[in-house]
C-alpha atoms as a PDB file:
ATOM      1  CA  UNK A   1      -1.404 -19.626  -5.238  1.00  0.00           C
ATOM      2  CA  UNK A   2      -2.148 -18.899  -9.083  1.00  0.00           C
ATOM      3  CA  UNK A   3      -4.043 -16.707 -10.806  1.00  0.00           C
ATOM      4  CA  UNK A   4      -4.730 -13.813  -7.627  1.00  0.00           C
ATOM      5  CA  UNK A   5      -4.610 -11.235 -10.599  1.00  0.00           C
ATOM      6  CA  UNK A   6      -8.246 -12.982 -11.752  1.00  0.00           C
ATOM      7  CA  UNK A   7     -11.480 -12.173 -10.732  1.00  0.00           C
ATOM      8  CA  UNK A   8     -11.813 -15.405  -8.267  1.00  0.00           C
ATOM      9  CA  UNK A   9      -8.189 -15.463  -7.231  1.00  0.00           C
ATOM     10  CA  UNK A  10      -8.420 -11.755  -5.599  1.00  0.00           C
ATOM     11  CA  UNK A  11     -11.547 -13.060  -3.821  1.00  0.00           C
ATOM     12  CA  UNK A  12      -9.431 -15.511  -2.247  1.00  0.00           C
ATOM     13  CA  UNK A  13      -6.757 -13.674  -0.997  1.00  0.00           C
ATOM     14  CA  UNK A  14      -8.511 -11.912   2.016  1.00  0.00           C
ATOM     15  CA  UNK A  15      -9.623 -15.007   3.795  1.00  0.00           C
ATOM     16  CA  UNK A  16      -6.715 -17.014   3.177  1.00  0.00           C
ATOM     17  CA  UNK A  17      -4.323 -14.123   5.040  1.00  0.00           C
ATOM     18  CA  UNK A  18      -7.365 -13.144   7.305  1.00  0.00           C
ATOM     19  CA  UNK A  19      -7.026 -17.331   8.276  1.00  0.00           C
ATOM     20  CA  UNK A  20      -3.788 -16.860   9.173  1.00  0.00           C
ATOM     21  CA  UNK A  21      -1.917 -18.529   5.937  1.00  0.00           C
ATOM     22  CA  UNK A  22       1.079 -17.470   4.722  1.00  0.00           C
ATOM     23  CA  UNK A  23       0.330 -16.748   1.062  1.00  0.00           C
ATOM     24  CA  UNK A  24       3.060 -16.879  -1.765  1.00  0.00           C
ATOM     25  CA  UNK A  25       1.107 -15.766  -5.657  1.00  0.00           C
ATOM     26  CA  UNK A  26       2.318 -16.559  -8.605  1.00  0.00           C
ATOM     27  CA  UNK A  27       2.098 -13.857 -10.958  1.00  0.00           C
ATOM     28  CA  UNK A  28       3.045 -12.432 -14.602  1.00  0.00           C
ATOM     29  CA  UNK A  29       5.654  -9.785 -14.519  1.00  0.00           C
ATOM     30  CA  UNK A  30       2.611  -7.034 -15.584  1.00  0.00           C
ATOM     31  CA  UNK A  31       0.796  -8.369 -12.658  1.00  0.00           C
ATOM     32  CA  UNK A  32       3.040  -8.239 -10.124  1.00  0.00           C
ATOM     33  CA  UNK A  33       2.393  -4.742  -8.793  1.00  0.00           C
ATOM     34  CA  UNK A  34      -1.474  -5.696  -8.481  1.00  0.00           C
ATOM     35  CA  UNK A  35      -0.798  -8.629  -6.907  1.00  0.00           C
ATOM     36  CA  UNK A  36       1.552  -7.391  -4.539  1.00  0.00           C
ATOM     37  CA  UNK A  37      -1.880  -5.024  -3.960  1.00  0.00           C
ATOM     38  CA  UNK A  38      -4.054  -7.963  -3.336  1.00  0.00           C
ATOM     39  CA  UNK A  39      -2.647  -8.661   0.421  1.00  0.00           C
ATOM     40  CA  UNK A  40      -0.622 -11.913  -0.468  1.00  0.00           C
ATOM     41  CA  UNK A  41       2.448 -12.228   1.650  1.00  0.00           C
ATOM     42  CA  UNK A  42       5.058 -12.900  -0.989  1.00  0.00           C
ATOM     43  CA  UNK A  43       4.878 -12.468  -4.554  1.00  0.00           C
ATOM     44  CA  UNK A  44       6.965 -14.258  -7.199  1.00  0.00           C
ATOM     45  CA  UNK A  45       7.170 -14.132 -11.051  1.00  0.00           C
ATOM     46  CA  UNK A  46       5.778 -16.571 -12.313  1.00  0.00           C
ATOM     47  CA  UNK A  47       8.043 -19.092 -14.473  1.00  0.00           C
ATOM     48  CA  UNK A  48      10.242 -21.919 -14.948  1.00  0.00           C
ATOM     49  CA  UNK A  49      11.867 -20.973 -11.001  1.00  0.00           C
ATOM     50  CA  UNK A  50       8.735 -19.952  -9.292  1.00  0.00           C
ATOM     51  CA  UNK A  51       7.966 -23.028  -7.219  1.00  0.00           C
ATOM     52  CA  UNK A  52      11.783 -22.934  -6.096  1.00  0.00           C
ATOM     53  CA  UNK A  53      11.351 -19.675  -5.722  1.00  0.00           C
ATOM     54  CA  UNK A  54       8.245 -20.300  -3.059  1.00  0.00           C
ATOM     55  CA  UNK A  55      10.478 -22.910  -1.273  1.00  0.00           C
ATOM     56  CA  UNK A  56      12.880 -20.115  -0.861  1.00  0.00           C
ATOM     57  CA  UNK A  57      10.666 -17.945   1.027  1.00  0.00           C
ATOM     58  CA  UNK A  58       8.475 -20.612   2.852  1.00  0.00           C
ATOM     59  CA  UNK A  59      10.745 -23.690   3.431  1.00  0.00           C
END
């Protein structure tokens, strides 16, 4: 998931994990302690490697 360190995107976090989903964020290397915050699962920076990064943690 992108932008969890927005306004909307932290709104979205809680039901998606409360649903059951394993959530992997995206997020800038100043928002990854927030993010990590938010209640998503796994965070990653985000970057030229962050979808292969994602695959990594959730095949």
């Amino acid at each position: 998931m992108t932008g969890v360190a927005g306004a909307v995107g932290g709104y979205v976090v809680e039901p998606a994990v409360a649903d059951g989903l394993d959530l992997v964020a995206g997020a800038s290397a100043r928002d990854l302690d927030p993010v990590r915050g938010s209640g998503a699962d796994h965070v990653v920076e985000r970057g030229s490697e962050t979808a292969a990064r994602a695959r990594e943690l959730i095949p």
